[in-house]
C-alpha atoms as a PDB file:
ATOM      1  CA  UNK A   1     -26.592 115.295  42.676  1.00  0.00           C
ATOM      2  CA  UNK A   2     -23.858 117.026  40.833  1.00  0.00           C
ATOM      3  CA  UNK A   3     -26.612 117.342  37.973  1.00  0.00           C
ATOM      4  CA  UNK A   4     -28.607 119.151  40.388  1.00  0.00           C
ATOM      5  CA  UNK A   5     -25.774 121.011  41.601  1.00  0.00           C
ATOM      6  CA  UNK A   6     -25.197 122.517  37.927  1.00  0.00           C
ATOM      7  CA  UNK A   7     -28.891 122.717  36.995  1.00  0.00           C
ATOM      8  CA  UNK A   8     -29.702 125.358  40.330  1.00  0.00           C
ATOM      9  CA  UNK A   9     -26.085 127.424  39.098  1.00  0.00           C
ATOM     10  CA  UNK A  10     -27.793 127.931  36.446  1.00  0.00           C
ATOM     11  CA  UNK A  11     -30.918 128.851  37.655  1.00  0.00           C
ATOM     12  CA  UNK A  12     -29.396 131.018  40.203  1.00  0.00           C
ATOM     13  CA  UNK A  13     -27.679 132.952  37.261  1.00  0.00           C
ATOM     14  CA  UNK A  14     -30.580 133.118  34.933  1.00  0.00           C
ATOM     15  CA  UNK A  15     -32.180 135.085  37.811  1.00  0.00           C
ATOM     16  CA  UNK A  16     -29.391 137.329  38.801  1.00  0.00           C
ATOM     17  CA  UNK A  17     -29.176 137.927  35.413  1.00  0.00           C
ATOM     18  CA  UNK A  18     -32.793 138.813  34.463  1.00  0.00           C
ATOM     19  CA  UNK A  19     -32.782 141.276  37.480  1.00  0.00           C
ATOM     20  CA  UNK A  20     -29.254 143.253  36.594  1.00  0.00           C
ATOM     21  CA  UNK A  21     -30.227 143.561  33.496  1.00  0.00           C
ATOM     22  CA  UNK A  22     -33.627 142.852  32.341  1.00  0.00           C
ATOM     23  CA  UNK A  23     -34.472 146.852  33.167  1.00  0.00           C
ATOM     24  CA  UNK A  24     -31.799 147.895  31.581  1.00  0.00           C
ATOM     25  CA  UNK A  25     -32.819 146.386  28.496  1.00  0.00           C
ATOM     26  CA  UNK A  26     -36.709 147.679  28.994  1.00  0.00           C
ATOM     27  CA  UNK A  27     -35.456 151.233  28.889  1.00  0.00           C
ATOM     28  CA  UNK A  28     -33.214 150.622  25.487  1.00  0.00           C
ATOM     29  CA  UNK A  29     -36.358 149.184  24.092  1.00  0.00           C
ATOM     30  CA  UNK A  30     -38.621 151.916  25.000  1.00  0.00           C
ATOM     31  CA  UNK A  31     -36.728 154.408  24.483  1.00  0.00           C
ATOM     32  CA  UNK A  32     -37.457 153.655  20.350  1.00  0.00           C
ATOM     33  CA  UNK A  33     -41.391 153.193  21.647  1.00  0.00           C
ATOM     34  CA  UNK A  34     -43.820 155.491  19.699  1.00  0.00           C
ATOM     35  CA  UNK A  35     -45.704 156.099  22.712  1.00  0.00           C
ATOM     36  CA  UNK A  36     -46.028 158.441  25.575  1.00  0.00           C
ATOM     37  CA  UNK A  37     -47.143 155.383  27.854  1.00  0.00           C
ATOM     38  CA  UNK A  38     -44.059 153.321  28.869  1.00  0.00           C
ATOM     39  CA  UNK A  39     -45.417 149.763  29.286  1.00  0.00           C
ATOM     40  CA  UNK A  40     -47.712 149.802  26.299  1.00  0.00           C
ATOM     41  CA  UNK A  41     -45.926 149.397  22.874  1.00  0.00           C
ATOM     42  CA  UNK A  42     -47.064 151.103  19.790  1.00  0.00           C
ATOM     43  CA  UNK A  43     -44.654 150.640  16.999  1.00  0.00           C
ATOM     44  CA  UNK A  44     -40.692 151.833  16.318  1.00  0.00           C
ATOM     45  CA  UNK A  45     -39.631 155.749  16.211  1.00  0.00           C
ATOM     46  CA  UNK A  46     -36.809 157.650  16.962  1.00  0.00           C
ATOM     47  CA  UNK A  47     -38.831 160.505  17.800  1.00  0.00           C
ATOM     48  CA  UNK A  48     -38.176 160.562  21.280  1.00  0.00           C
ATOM     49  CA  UNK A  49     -33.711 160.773  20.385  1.00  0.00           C
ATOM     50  CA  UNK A  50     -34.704 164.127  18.524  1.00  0.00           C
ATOM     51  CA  UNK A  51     -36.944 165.369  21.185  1.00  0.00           C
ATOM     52  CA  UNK A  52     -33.963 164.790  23.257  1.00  0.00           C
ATOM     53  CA  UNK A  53     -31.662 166.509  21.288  1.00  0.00           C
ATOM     54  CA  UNK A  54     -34.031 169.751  20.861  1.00  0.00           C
ATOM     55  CA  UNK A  55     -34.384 169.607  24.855  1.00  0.00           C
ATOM     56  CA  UNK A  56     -32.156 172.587  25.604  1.00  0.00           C
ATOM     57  CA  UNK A  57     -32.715 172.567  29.350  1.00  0.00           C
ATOM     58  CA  UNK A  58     -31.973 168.611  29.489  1.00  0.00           C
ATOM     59  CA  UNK A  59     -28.992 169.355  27.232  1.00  0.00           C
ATOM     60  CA  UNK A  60     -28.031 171.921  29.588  1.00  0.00           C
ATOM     61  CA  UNK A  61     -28.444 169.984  32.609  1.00  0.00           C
ATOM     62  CA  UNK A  62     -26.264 167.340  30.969  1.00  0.00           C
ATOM     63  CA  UNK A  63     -23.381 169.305  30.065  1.00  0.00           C
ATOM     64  CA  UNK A  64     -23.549 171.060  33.670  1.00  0.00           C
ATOM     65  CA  UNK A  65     -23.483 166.946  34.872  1.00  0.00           C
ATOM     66  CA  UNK A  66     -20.204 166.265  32.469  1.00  0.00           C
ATOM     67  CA  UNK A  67     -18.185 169.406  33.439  1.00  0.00           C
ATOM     68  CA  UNK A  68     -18.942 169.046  37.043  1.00  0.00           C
ATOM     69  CA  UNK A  69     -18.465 165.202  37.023  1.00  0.00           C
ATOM     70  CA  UNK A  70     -15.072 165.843  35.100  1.00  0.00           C
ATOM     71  CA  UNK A  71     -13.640 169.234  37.693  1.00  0.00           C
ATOM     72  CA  UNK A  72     -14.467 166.906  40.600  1.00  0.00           C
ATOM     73  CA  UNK A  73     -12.804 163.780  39.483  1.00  0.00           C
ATOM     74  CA  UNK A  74      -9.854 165.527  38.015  1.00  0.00           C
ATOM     75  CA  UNK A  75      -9.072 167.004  41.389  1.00  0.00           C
ATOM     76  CA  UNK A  76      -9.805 164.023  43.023  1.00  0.00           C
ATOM     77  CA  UNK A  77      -7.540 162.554  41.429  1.00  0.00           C
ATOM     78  CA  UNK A  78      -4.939 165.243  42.014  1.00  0.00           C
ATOM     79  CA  UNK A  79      -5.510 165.198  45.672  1.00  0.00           C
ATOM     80  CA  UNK A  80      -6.347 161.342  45.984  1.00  0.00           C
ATOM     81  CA  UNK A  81      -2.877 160.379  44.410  1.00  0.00           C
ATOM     82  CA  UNK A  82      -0.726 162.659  46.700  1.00  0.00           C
ATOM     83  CA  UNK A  83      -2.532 161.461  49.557  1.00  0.00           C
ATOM     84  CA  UNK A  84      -2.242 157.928  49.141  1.00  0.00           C
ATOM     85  CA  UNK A  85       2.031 158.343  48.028  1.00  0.00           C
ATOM     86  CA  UNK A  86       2.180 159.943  51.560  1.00  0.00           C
ATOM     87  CA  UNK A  87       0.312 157.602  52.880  1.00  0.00           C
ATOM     88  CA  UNK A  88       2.667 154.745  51.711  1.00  0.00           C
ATOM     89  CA  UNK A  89       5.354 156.373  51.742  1.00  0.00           C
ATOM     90  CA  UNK A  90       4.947 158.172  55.699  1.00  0.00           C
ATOM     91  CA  UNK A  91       5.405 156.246  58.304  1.00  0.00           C
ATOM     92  CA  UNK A  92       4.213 157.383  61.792  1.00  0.00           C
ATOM     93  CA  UNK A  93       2.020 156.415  64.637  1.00  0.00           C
ATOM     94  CA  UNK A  94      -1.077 158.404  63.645  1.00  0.00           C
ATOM     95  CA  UNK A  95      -0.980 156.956  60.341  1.00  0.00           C
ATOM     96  CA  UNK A  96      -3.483 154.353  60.497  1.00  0.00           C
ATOM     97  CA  UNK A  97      -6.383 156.992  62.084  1.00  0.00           C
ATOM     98  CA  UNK A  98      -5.594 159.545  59.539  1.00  0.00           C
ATOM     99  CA  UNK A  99      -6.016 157.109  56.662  1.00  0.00           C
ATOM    100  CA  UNK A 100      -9.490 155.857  58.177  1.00  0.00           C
ATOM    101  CA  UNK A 101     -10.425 159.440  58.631  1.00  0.00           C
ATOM    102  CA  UNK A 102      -9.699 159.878  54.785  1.00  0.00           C
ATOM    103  CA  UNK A 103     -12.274 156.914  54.139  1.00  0.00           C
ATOM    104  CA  UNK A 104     -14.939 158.287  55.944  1.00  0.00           C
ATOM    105  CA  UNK A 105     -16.870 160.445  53.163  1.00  0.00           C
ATOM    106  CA  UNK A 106     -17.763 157.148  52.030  1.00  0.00           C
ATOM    107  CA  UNK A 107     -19.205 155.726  55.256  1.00  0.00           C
ATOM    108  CA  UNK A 108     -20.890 158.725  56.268  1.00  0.00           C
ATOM    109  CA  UNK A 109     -24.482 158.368  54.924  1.00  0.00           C
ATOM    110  CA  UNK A 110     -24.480 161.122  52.067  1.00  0.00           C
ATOM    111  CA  UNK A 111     -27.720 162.910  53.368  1.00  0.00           C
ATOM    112  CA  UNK A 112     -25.512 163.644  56.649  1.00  0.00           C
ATOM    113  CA  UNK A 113     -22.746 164.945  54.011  1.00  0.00           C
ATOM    114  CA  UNK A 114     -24.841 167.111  52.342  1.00  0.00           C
ATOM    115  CA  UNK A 115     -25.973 168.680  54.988  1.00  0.00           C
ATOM    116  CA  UNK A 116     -22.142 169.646  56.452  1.00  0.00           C
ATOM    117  CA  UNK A 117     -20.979 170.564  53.304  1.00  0.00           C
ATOM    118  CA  UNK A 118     -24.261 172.963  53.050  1.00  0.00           C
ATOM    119  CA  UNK A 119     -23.766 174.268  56.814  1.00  0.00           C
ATOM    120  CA  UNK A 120     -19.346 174.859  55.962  1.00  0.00           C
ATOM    121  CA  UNK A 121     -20.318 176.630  52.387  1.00  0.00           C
ATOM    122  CA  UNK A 122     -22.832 179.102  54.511  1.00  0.00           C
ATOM    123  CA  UNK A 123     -20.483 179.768  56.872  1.00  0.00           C
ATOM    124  CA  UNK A 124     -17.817 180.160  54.516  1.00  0.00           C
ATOM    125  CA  UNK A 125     -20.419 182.979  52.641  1.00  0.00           C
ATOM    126  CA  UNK A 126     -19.497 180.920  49.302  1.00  0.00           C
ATOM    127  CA  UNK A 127     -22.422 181.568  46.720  1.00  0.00           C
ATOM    128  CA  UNK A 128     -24.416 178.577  45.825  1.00  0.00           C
ATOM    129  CA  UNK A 129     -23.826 177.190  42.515  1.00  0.00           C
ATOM    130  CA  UNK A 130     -20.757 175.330  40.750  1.00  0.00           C
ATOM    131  CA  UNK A 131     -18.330 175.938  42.782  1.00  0.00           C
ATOM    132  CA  UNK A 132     -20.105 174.600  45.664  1.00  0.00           C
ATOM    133  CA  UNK A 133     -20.783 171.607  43.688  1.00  0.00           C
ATOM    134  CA  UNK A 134     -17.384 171.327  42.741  1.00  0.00           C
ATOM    135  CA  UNK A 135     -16.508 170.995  45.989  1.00  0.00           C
ATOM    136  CA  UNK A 136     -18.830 168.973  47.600  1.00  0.00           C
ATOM    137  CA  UNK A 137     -18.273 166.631  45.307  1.00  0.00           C
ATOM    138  CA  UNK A 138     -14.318 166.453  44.978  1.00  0.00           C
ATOM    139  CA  UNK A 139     -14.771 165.421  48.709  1.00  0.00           C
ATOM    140  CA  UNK A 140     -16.824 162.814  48.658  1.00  0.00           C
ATOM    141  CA  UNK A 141     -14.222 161.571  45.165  1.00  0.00           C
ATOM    142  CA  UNK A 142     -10.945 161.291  46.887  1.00  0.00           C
ATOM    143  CA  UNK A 143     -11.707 158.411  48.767  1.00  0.00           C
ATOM    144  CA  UNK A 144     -12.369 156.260  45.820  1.00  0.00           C
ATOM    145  CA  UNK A 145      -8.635 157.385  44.237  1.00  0.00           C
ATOM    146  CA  UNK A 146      -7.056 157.256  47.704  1.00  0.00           C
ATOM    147  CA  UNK A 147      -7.987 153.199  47.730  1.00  0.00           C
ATOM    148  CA  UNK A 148      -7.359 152.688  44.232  1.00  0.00           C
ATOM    149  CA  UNK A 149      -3.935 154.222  44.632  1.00  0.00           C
ATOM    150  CA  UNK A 150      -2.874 153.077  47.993  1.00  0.00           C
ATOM    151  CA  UNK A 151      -3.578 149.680  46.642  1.00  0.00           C
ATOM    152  CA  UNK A 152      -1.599 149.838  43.706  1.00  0.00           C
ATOM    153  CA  UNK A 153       1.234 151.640  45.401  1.00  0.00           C
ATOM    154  CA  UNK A 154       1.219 148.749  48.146  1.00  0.00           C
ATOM    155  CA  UNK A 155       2.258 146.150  45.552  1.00  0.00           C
ATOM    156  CA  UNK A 156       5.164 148.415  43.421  1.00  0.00           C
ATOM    157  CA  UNK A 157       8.719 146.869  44.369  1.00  0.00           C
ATOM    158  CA  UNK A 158      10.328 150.173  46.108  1.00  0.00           C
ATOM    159  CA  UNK A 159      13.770 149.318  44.203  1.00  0.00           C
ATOM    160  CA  UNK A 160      12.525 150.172  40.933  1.00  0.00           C
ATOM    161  CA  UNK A 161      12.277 153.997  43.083  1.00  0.00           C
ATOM    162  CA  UNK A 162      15.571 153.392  44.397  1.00  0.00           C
ATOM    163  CA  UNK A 163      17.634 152.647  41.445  1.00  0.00           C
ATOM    164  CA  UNK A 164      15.984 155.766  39.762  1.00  0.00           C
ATOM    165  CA  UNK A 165      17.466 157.554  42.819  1.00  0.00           C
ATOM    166  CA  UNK A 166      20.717 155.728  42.665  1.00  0.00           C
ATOM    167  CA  UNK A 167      21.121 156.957  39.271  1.00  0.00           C
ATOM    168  CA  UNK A 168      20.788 160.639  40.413  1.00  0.00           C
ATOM    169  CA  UNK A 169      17.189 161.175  39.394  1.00  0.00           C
ATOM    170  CA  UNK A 170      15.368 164.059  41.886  1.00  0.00           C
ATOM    171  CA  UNK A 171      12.071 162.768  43.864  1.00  0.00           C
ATOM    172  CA  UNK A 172       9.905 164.798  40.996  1.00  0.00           C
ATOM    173  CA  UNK A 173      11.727 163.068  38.408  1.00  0.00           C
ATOM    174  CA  UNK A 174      11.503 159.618  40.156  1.00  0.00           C
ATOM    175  CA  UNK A 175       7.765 160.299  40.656  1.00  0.00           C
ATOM    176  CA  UNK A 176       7.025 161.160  36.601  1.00  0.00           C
ATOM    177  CA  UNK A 177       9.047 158.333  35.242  1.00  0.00           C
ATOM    178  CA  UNK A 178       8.699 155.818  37.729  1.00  0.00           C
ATOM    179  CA  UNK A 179       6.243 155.985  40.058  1.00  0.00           C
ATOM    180  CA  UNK A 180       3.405 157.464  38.048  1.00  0.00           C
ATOM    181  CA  UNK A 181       3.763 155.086  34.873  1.00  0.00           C
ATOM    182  CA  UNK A 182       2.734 152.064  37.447  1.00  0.00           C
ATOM    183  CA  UNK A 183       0.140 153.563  39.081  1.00  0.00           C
ATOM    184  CA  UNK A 184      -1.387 155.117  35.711  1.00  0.00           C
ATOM    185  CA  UNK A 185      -3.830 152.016  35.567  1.00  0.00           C
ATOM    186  CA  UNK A 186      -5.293 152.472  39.172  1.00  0.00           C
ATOM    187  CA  UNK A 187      -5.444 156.417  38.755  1.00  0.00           C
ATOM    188  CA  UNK A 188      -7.726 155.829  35.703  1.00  0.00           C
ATOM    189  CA  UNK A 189     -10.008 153.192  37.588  1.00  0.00           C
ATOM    190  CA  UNK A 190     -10.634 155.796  40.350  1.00  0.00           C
ATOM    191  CA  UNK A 191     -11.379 158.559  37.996  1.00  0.00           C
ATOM    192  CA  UNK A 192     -13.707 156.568  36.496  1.00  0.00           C
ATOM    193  CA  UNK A 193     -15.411 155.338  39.934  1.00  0.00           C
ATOM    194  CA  UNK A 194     -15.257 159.245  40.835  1.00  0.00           C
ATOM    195  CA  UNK A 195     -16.946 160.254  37.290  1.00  0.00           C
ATOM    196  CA  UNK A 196     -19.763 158.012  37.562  1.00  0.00           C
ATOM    197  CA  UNK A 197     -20.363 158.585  41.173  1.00  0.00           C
ATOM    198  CA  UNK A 198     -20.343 162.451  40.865  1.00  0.00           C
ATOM    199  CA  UNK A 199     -22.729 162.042  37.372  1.00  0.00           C
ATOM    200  CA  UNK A 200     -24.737 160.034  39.580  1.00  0.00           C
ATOM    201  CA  UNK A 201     -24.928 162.260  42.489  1.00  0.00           C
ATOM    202  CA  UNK A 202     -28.624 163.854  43.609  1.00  0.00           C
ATOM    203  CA  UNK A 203     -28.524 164.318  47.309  1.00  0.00           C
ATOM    204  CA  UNK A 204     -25.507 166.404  47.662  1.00  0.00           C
ATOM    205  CA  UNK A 205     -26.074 168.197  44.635  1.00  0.00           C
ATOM    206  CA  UNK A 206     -29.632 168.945  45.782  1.00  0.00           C
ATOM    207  CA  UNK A 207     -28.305 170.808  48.583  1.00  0.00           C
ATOM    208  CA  UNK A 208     -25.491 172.622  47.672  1.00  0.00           C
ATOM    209  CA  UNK A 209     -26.406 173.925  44.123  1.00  0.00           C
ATOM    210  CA  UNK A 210     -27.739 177.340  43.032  1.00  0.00           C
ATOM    211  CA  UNK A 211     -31.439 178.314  41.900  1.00  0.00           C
ATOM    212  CA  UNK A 212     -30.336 178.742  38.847  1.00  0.00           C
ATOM    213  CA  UNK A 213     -28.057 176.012  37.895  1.00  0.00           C
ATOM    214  CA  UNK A 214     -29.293 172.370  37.384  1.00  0.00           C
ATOM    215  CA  UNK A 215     -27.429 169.137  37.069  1.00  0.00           C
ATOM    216  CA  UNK A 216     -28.746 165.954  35.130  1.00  0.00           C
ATOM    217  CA  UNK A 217     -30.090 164.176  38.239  1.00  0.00           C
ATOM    218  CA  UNK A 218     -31.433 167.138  39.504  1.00  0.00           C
ATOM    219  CA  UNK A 219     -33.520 167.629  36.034  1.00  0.00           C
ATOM    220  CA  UNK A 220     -34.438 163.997  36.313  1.00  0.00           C
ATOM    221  CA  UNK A 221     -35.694 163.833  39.991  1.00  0.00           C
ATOM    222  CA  UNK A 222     -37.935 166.953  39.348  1.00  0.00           C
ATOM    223  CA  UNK A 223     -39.469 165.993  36.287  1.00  0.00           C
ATOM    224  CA  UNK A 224     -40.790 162.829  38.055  1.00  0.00           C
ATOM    225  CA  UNK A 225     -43.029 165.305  39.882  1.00  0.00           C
ATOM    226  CA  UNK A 226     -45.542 165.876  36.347  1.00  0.00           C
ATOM    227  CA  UNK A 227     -44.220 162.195  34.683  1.00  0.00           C
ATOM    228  CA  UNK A 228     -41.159 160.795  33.223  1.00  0.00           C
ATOM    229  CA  UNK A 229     -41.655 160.296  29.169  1.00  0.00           C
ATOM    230  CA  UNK A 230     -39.876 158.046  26.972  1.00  0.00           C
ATOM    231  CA  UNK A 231     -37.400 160.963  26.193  1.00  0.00           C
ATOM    232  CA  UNK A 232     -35.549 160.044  29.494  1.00  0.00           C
ATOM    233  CA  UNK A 233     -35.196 156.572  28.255  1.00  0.00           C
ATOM    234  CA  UNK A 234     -33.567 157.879  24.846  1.00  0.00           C
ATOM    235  CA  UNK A 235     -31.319 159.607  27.296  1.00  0.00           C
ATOM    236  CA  UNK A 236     -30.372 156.902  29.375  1.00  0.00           C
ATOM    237  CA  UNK A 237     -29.723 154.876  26.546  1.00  0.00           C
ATOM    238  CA  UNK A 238     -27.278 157.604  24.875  1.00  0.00           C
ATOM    239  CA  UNK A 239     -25.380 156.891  28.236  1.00  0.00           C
ATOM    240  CA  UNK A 240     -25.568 153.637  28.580  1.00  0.00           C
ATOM    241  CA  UNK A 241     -23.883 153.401  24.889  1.00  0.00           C
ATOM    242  CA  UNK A 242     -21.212 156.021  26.089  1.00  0.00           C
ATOM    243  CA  UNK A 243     -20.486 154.366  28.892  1.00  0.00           C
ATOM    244  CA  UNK A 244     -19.987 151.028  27.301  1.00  0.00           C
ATOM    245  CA  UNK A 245     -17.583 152.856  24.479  1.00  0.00           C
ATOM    246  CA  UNK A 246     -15.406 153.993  27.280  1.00  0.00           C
ATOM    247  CA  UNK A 247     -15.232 150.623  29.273  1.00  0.00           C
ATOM    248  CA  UNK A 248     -14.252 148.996  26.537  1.00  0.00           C
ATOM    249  CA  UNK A 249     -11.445 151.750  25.642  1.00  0.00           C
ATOM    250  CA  UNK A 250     -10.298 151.354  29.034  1.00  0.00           C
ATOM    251  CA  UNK A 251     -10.161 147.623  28.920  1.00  0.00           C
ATOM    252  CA  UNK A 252      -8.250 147.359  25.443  1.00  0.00           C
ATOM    253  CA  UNK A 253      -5.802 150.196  26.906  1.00  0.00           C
ATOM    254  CA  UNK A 254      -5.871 148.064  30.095  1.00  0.00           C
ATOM    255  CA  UNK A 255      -4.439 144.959  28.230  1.00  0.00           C
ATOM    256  CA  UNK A 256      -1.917 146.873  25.913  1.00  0.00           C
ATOM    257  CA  UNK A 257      -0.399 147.498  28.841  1.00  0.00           C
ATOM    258  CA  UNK A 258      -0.626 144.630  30.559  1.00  0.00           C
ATOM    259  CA  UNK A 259       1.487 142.987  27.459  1.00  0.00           C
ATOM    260  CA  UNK A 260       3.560 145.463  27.760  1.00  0.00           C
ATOM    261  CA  UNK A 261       4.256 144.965  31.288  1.00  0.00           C
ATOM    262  CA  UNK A 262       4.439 141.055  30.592  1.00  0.00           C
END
């Protein structure tokens, strides 16, 4: 039985497995296919990396992505931080609702959110374009920094705040040398959660963005309309490789300091 038991695990993971990341592997594959047809293999190029790179409207579209993703999460993080340090550090009897309401950009379906942040921005007479997108997406950000935060700051023993202020160090100076050092590691993980889901982003961005500015997704959803070539796989792999880089920079940072800590 226990055989059994062990044999069906493995099964069960094989298959999780092959679905996470079978595709994944498809488009790396592909992506070095010297063909214009995605499911029939012809022999290995890297044609379609310097097509890519000669693509000035894709290149364009991606650099629009990695400022906007970077404004948005940077701010986020800005606002996200203070909110949850109030948060923890407030008490009052409307606290609970207001820190629900400051979760609810996440629970509101993001087709609904697009269409209130394109019905404010009219009303507000704010041109269409990057600062709109900044915007837009900032809001729907600071949730995932708020609960990264407010986690983190949850678990930090308050007399390690108090002994700063014992030894006549101001709230600012408390906050810098204290407070901010141990929350560092959470602050990163929600910039990162806000970076990838503001690169990510279509619906929003389809509706509050300028004729005449285009993000990455954007580019990508409209090309599907006349067919996707292998140039978008070259593209997604050159991603996927960044974003494995910077995972694994985050995780050798993350267990420096964990030593350190230790």
């Amino acid at each position: 039985m226990k055989k059994r038991r062990i044999r069906f695990s493995h099964v069960y993971l094989a298959a999780v497995m092959m679905v996470t990341y079978l595709p994944i592997v498809m488009v790396v594959v592909f992506s070095f296919n010297d063909s214009s047809v995605p499911v029939a293999w012809k022999g290995f190029t890297l044609e379609w990396y310097r097509t890519l790179l000669g693509d000035r409207a894709l290149m364009e579209a991606l650099g629009n992505s990695l400022v906007l993703g970077l404004l948005s999460c940077g701010l986020a993080a800005v606002i996200g931080t203070l909110g949850a340090l109030g948060m923890t550090r407030a008490h009052f009897k409307s606290q609970g609702m207001l820190e629900y309401l400051s979760t609810i950009p996440i629970m509101v379906p993001e087709i609904i959110l697009a269409m209130v942040f394109m019905a404010f921005f009219s009303l507000l007479g704010l041109p269409f374009g990057m600062v709109t997108l900044v915007l837009g997406h900032t809001a729907f950000c600071i949730p995932y920094v708020f609960l990264m935060v407010k986690a983190r700051l949850v678990g930090i023993d308050r007399s390690l705040e108090e002994a700063g202020r014992d030894l006549g160090a101001s709230p600012v100076r408390v906050f810098f040398d204290i407070t901010l050092p141990l929350i560092l590691p959470a602050v990163a993980s929600g910039c990162i959660l806000a970076f990838a889901m503001s690169f990510d982003d279509v619906v929003i961005s389809l509706f509050v963005n300028g004729p005449t500015l285009s993000t990455l997704p954007i580019k990508i959803y409209t090309q599907l309309k006349t067919g996707v070539t292998p140039e978008i796989n070259a593209l997604c792999t050159v991603i996927l490789a960044a974003v494995i880089l910077v995972m694994t920079v985050y995780f050798c940072l993350a267990g420096k300091l964990g030593e350190k800590e230790m």
